[in-house]
PDB file of N, CA and C in Angstrom:
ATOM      1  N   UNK A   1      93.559 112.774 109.601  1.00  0.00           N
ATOM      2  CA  UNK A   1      92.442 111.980 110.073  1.00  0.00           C
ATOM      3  C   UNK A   1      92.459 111.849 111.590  1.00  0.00           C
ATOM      4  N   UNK A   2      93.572 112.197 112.353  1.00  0.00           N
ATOM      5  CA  UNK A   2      93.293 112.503 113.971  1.00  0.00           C
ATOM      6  C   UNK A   2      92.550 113.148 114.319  1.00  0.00           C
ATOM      7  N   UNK A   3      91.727 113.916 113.729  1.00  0.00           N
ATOM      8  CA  UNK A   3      90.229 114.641 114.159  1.00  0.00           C
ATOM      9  C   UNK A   3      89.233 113.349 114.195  1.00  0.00           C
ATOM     10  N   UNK A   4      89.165 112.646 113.343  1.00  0.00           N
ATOM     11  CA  UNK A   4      88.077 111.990 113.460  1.00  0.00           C
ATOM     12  C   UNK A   4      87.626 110.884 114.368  1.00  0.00           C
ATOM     13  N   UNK A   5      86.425 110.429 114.622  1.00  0.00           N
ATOM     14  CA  UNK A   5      86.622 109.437 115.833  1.00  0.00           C
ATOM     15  C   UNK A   5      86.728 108.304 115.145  1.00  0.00           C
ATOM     16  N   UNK A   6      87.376 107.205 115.966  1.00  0.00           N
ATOM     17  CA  UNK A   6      87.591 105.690 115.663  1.00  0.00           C
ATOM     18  C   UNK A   6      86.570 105.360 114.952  1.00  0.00           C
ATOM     19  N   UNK A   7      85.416 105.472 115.245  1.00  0.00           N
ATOM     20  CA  UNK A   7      83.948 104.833 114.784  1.00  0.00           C
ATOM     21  C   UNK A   7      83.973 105.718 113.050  1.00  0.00           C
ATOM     22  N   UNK A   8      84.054 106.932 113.226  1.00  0.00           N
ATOM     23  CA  UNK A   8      84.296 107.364 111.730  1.00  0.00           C
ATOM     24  C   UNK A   8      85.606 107.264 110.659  1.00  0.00           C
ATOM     25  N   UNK A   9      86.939 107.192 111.776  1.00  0.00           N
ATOM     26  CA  UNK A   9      87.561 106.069 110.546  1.00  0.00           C
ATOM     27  C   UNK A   9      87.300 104.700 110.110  1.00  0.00           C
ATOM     28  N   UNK A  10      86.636 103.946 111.241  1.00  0.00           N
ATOM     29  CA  UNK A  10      86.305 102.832 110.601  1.00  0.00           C
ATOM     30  C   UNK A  10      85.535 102.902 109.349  1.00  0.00           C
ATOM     31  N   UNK A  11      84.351 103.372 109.817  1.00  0.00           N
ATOM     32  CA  UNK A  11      83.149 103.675 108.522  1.00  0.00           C
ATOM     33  C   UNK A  11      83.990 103.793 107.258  1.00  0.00           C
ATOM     34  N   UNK A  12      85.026 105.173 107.526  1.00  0.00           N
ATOM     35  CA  UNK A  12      85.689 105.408 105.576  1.00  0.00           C
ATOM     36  C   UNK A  12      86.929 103.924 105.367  1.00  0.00           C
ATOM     37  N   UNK A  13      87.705 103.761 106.340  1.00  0.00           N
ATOM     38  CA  UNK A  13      87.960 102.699 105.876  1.00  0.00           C
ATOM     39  C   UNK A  13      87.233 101.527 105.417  1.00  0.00           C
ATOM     40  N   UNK A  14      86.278 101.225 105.996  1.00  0.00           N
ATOM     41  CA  UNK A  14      85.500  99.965 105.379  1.00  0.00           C
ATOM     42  C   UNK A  14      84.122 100.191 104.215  1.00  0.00           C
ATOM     43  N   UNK A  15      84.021 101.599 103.430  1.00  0.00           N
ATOM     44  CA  UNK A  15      83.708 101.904 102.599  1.00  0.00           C
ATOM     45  C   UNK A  15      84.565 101.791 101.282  1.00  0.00           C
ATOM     46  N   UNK A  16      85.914 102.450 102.050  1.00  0.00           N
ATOM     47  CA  UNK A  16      86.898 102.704 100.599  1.00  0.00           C
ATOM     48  C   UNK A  16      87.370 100.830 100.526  1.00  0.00           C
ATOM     49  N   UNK A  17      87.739  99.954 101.409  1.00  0.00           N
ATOM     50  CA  UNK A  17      87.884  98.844 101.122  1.00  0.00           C
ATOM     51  C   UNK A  17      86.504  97.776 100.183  1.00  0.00           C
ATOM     52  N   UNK A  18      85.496  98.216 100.272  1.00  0.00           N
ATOM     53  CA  UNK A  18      84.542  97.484  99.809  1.00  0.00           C
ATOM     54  C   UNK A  18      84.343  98.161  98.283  1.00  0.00           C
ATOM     55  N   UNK A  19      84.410  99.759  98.502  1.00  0.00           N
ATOM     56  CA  UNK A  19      84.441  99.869  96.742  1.00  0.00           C
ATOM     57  C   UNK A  19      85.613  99.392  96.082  1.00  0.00           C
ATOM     58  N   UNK A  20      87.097  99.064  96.418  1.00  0.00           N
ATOM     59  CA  UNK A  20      87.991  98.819  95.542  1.00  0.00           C
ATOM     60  C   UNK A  20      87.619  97.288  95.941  1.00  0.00           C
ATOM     61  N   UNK A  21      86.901  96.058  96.492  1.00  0.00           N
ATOM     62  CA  UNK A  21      86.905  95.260  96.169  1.00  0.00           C
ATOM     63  C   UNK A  21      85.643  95.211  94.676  1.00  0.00           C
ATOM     64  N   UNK A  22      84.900  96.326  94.928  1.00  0.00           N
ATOM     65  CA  UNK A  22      83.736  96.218  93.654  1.00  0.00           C
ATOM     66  C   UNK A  22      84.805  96.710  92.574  1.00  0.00           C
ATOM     67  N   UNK A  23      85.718  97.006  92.477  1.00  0.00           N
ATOM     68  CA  UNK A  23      86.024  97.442  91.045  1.00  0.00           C
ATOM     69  C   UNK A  23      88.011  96.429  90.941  1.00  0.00           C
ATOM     70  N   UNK A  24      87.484  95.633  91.665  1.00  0.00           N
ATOM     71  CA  UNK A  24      88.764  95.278  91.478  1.00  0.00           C
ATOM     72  C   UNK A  24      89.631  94.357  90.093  1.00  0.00           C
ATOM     73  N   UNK A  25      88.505  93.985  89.845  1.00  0.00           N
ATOM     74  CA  UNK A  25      88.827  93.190  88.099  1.00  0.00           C
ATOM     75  C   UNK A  25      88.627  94.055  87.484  1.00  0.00           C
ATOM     76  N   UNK A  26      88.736  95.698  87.570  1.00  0.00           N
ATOM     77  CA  UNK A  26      88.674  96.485  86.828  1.00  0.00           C
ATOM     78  C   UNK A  26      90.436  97.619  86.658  1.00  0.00           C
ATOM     79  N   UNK A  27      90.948  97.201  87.941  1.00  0.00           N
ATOM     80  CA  UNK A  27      91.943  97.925  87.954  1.00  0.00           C
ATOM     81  C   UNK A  27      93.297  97.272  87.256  1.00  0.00           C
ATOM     82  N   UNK A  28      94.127  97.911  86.879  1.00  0.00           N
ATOM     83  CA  UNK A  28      95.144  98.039  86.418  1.00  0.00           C
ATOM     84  C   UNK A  28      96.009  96.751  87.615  1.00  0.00           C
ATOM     85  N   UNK A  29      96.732  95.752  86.998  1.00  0.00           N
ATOM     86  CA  UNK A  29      97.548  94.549  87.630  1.00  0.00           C
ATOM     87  C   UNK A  29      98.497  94.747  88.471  1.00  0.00           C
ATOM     88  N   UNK A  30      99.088  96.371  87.751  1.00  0.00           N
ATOM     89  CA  UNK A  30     100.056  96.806  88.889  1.00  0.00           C
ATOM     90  C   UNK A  30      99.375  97.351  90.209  1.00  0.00           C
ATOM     91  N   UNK A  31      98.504  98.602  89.725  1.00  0.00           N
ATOM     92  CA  UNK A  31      97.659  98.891  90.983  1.00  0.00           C
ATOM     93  C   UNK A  31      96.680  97.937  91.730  1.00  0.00           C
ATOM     94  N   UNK A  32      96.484  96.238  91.111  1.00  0.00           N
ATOM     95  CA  UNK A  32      96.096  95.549  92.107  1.00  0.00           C
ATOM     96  C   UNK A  32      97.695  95.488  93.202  1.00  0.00           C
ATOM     97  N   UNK A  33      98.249  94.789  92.432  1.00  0.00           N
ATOM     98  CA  UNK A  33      99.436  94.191  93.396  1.00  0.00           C
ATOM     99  C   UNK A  33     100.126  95.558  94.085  1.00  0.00           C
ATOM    100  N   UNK A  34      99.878  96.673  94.076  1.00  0.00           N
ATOM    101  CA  UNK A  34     100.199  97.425  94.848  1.00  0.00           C
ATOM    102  C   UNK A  34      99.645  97.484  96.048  1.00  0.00           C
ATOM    103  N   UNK A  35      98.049  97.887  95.787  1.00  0.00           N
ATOM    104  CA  UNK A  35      96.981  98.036  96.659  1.00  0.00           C
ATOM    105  C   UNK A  35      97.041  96.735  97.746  1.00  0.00           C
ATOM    106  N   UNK A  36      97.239  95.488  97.242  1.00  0.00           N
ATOM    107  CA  UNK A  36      97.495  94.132  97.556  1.00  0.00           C
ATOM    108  C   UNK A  36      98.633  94.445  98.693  1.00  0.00           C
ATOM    109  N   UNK A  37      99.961  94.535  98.432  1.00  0.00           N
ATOM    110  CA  UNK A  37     100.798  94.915  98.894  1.00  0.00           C
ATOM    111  C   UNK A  37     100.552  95.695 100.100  1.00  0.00           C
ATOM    112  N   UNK A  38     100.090  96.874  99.998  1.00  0.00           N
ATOM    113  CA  UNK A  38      99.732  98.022 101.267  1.00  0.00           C
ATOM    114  C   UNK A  38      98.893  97.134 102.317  1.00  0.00           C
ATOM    115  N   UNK A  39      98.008  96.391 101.765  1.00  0.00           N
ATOM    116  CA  UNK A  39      96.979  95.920 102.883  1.00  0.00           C
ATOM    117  C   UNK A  39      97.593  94.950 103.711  1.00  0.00           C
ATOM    118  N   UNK A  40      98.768  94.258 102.934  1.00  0.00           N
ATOM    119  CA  UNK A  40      99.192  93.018 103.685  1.00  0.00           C
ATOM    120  C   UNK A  40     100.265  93.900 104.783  1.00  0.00           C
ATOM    121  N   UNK A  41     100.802  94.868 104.603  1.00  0.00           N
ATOM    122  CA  UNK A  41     101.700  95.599 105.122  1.00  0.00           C
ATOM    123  C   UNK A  41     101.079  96.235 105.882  1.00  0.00           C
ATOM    124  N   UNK A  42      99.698  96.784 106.123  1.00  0.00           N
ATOM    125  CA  UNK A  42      98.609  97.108 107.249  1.00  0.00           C
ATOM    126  C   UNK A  42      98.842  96.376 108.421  1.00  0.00           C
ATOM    127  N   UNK A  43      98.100  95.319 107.905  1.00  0.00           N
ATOM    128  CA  UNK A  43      97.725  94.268 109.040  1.00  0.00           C
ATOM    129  C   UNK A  43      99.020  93.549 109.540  1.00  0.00           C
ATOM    130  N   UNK A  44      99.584  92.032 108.689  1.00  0.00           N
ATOM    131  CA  UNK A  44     100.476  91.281 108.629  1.00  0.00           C
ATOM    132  C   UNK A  44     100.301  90.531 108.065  1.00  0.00           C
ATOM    133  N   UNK A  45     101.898  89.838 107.897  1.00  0.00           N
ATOM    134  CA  UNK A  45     102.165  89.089 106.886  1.00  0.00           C
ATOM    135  C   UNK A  45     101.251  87.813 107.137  1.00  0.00           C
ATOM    136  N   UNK A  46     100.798  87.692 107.890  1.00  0.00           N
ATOM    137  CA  UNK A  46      99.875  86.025 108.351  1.00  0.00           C
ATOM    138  C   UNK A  46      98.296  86.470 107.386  1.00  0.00           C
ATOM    139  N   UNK A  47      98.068  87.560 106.846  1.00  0.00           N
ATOM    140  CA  UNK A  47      96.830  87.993 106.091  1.00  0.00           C
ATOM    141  C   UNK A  47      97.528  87.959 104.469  1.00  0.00           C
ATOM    142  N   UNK A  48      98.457  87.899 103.945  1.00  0.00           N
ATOM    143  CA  UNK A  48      98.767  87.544 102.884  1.00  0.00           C
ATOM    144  C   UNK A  48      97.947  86.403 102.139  1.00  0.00           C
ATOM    145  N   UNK A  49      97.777  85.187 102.378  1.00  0.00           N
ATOM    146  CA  UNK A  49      97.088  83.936 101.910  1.00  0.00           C
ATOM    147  C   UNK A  49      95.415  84.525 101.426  1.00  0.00           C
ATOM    148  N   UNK A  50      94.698  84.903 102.902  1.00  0.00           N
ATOM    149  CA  UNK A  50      93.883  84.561 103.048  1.00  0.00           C
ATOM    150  C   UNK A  50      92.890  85.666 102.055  1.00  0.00           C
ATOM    151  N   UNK A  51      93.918  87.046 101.778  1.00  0.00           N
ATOM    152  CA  UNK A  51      93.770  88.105 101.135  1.00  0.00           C
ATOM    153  C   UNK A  51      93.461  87.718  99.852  1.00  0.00           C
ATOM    154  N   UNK A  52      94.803  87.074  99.432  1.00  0.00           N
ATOM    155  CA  UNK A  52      94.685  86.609  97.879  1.00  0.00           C
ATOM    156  C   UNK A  52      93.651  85.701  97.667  1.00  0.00           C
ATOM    157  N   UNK A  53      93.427  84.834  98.789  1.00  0.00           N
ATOM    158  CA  UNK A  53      92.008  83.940  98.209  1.00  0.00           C
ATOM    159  C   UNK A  53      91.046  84.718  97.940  1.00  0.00           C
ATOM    160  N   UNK A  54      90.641  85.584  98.897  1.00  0.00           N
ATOM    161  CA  UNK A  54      89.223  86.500  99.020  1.00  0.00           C
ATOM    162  C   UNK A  54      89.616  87.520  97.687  1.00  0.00           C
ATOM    163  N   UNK A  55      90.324  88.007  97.542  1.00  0.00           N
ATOM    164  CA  UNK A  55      90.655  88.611  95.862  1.00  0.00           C
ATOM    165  C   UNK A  55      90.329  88.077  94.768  1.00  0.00           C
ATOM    166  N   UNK A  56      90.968  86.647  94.614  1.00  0.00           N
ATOM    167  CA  UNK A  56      91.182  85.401  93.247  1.00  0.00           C
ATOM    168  C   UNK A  56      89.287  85.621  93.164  1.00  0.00           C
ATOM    169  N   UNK A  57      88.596  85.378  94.180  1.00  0.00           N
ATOM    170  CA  UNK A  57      87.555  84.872  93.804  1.00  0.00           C
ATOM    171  C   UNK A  57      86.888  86.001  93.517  1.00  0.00           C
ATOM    172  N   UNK A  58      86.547  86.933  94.147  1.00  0.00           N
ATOM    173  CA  UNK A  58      86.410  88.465  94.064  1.00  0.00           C
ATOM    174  C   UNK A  58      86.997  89.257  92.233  1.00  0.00           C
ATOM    175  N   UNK A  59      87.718  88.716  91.579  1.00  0.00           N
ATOM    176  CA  UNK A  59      88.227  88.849  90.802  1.00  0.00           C
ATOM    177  C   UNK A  59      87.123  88.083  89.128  1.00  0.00           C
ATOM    178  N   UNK A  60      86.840  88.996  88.603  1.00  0.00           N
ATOM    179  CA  UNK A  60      85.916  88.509  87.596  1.00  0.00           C
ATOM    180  C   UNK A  60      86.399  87.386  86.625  1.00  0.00           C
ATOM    181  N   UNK A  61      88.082  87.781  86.157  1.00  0.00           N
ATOM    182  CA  UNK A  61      88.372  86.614  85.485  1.00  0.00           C
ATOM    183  C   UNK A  61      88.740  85.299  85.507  1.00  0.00           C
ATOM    184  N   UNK A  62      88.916  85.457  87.202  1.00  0.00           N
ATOM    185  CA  UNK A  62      89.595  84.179  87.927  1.00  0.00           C
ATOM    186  C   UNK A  62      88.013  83.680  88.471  1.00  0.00           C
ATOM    187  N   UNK A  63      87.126  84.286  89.021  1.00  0.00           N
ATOM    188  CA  UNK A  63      86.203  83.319  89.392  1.00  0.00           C
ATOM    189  C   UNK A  63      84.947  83.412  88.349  1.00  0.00           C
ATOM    190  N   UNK A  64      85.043  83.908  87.598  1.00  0.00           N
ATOM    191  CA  UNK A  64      84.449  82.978  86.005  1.00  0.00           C
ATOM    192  C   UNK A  64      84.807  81.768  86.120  1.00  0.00           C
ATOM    193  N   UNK A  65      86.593  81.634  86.175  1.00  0.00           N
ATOM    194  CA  UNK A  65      86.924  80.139  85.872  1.00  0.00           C
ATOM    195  C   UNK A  65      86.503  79.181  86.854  1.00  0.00           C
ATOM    196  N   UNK A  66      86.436  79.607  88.013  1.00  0.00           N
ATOM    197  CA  UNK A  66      86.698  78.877  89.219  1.00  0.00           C
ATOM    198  C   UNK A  66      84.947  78.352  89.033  1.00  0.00           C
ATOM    199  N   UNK A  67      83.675  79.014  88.831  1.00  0.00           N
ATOM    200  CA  UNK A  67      82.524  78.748  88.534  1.00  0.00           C
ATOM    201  C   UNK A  67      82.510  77.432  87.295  1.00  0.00           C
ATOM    202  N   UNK A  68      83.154  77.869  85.966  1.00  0.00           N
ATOM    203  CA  UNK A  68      83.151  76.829  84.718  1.00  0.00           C
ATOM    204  C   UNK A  68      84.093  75.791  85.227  1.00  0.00           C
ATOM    205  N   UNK A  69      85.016  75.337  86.571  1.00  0.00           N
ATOM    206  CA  UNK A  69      85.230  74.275  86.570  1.00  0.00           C
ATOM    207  C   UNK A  69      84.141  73.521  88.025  1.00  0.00           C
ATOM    208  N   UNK A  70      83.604  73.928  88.108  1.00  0.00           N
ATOM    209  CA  UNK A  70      82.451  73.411  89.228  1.00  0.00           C
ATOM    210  C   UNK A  70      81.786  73.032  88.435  1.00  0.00           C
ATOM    211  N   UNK A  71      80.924  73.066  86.945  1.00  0.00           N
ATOM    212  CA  UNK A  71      80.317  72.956  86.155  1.00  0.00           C
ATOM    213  C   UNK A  71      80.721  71.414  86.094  1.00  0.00           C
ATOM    214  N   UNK A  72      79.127  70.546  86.300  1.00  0.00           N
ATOM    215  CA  UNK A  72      79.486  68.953  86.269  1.00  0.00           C
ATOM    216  C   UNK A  72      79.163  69.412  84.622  1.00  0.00           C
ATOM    217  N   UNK A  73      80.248  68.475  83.945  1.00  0.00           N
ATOM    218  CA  UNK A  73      80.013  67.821  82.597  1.00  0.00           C
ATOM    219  C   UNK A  73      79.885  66.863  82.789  1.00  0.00           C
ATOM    220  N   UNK A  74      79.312  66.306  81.838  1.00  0.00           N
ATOM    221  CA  UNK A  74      78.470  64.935  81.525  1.00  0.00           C
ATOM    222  C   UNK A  74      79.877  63.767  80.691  1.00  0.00           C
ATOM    223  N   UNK A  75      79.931  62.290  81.503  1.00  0.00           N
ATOM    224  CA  UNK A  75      80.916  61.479  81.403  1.00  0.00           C
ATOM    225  C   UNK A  75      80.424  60.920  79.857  1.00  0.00           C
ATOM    226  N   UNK A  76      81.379  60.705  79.699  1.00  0.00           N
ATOM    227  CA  UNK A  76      81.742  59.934  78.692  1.00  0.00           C
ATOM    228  C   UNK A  76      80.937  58.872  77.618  1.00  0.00           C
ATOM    229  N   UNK A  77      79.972  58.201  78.684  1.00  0.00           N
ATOM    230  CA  UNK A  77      79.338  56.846  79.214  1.00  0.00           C
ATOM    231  C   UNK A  77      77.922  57.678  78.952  1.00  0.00           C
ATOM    232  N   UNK A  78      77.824  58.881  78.766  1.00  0.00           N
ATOM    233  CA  UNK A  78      76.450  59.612  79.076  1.00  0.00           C
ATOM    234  C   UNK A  78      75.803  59.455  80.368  1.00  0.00           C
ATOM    235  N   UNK A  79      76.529  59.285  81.684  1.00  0.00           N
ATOM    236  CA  UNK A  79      76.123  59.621  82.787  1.00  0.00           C
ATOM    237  C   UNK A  79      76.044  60.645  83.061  1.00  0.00           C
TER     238      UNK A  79
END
């Protein structure tokens, strides 16, 4: 990829990062936490946190939940 210019690695990097966030509740747990792994090892360890948040929610089965507990239910009292 030293042929290419900065402006065109950016482009494939921030293509190939946006499709594996579209298929990411689709991949295999190990190849998340791998993929997970590489990116934090990219950048740094201070992007660890902020990664996994933007994942959890990004993540179909975790922010299903995170949606059904925002869900006001109705008290007790019928308020």
């Amino acid at each position: 990829m030293d042929e290419l210019s900065a402006e065109i690695k950016n482009q494939v990097f921030r293509a190939l990062g946006e499709a594996v966030v579209k298929v990411w509740s689709t991949l295999p747990q190990d190849l998340q936490q791998r993929l997970f792994e590489e990116a934090v090892m990219s950048q740094d360890e201070a992007i660890r946190h902020e990664l996994a948040v933007f994942l959890h929610h990004q993540h179909l089965r975790t922010s299903d939940g995170i949606k059904a507990q925002a869900t006001l239910e109705p008290d007790s009292l019928g308020g």
